[in-house]
C-alpha atoms as a PDB file:
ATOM      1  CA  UNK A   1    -147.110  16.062 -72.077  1.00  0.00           C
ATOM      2  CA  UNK A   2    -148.519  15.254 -68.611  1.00  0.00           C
ATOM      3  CA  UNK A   3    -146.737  12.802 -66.453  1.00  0.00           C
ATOM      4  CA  UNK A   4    -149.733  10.618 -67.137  1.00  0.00           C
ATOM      5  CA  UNK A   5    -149.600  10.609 -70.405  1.00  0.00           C
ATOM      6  CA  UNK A   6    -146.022  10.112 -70.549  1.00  0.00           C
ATOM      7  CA  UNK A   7    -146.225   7.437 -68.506  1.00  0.00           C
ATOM      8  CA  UNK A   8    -148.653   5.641 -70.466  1.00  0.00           C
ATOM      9  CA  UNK A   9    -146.823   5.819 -73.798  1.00  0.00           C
ATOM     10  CA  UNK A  10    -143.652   4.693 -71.755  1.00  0.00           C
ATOM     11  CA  UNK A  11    -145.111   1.190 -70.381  1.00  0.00           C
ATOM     12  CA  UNK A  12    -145.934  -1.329 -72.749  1.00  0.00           C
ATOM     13  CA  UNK A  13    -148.249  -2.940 -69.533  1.00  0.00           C
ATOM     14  CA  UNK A  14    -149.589  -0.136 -68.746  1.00  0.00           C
ATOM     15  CA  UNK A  15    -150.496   0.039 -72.355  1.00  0.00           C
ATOM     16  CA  UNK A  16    -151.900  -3.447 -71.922  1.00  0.00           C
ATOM     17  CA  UNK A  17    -154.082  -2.616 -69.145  1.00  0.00           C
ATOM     18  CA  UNK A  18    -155.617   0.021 -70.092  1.00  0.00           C
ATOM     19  CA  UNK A  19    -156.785  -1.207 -73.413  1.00  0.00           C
ATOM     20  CA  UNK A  20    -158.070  -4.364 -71.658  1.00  0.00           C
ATOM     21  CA  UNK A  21    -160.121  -2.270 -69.063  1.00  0.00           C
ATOM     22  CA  UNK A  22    -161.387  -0.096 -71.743  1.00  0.00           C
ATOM     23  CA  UNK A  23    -162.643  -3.743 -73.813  1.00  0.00           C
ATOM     24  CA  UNK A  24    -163.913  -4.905 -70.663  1.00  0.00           C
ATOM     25  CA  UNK A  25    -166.047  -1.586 -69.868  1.00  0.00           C
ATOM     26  CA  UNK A  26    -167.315  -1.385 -73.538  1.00  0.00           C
ATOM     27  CA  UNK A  27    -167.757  -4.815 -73.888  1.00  0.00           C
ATOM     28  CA  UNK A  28    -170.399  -4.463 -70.526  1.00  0.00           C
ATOM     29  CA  UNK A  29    -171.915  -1.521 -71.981  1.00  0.00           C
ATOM     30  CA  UNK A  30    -172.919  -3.911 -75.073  1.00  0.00           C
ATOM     31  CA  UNK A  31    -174.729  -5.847 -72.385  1.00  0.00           C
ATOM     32  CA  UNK A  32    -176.439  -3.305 -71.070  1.00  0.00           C
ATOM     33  CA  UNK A  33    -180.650  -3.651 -71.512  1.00  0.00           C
ATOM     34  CA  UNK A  34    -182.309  -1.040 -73.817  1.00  0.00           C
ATOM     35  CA  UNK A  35    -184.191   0.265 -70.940  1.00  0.00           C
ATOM     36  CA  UNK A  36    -180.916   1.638 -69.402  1.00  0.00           C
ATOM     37  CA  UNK A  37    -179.772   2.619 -72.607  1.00  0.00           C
ATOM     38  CA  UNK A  38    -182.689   4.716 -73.401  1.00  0.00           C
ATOM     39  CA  UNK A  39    -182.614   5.941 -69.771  1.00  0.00           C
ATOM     40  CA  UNK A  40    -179.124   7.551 -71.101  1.00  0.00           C
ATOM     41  CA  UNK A  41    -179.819   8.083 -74.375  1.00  0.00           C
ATOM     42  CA  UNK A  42    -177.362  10.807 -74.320  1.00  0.00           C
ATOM     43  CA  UNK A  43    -174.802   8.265 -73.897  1.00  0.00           C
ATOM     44  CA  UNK A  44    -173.508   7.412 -77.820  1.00  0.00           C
ATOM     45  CA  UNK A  45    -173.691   3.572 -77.369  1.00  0.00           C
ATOM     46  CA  UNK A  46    -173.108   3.003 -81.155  1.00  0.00           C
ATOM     47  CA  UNK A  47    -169.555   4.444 -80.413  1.00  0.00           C
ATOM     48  CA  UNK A  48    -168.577   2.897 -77.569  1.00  0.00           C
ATOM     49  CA  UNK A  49    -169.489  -0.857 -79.298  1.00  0.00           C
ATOM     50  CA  UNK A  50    -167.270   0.424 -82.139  1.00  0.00           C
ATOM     51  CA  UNK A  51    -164.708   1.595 -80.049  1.00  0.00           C
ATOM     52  CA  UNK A  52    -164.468  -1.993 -78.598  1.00  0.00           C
ATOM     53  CA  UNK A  53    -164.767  -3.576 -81.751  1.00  0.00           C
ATOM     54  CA  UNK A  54    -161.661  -1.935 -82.901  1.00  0.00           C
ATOM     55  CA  UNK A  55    -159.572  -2.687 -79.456  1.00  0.00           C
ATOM     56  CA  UNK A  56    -161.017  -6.151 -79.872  1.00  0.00           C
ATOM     57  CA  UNK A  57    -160.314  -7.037 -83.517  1.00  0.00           C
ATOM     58  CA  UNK A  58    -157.415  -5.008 -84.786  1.00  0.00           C
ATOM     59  CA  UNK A  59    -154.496  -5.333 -82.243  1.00  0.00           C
ATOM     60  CA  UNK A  60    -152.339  -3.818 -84.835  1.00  0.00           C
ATOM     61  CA  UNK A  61    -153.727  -1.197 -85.876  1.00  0.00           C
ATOM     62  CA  UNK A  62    -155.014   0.715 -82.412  1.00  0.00           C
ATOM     63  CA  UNK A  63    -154.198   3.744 -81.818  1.00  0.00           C
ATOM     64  CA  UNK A  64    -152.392   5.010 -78.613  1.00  0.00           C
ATOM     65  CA  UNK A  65    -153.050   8.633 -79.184  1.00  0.00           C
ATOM     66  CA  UNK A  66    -157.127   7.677 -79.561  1.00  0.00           C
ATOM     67  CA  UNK A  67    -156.842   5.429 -76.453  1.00  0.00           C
ATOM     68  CA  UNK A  68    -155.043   8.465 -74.279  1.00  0.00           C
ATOM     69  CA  UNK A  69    -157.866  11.036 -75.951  1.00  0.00           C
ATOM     70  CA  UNK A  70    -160.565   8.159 -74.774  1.00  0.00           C
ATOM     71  CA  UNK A  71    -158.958   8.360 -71.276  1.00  0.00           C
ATOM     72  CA  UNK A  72    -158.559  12.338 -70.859  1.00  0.00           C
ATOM     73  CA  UNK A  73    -161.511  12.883 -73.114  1.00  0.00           C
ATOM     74  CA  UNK A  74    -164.726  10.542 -72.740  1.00  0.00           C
ATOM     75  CA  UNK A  75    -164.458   8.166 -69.511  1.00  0.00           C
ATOM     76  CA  UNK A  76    -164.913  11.371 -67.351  1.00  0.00           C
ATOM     77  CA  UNK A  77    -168.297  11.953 -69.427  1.00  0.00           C
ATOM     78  CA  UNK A  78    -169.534   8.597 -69.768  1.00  0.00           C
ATOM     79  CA  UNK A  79    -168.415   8.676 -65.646  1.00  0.00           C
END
């Protein structure tokens, strides 16, 4: 497990954090205009507002190991 990662799963704020900056981000990509959508149409937009309507809705039920493969796995595409 990378330092990271172990770090991540190891800090309940960290945790917290990350989770809220990841609702922020998708919650702006929402907002984005169609125009700039279509400009990236690439970009799976559908996802990304489900992604946040999960973080956003079921506090419960979220899944640390999807957040971490969000983190390692899509941010540096959608970068």
């Amino acid at each position: 497990m990378s330092s990271g990662k172990s770090e991540f799963f190891r800090a309940d704020l960290l945790q917290d954090a990350v989770v809220r900056n990841l609702q922020v981000l998708s919650e702006s990509a929402q907002r984005l205009s169609e125009e700039v959508k279509s400009r990236y149409a690439a970009v799976e937009w559908r996802k990304i507002a489900d992604f946040r309507n999960r973080l956003v809705h079921d506090y419960l039920g979220v899944d640390l190991e999807i957040v971490w493969h969000v983190i390692e796995t899509d941010l540096p595409e959608l970068k």
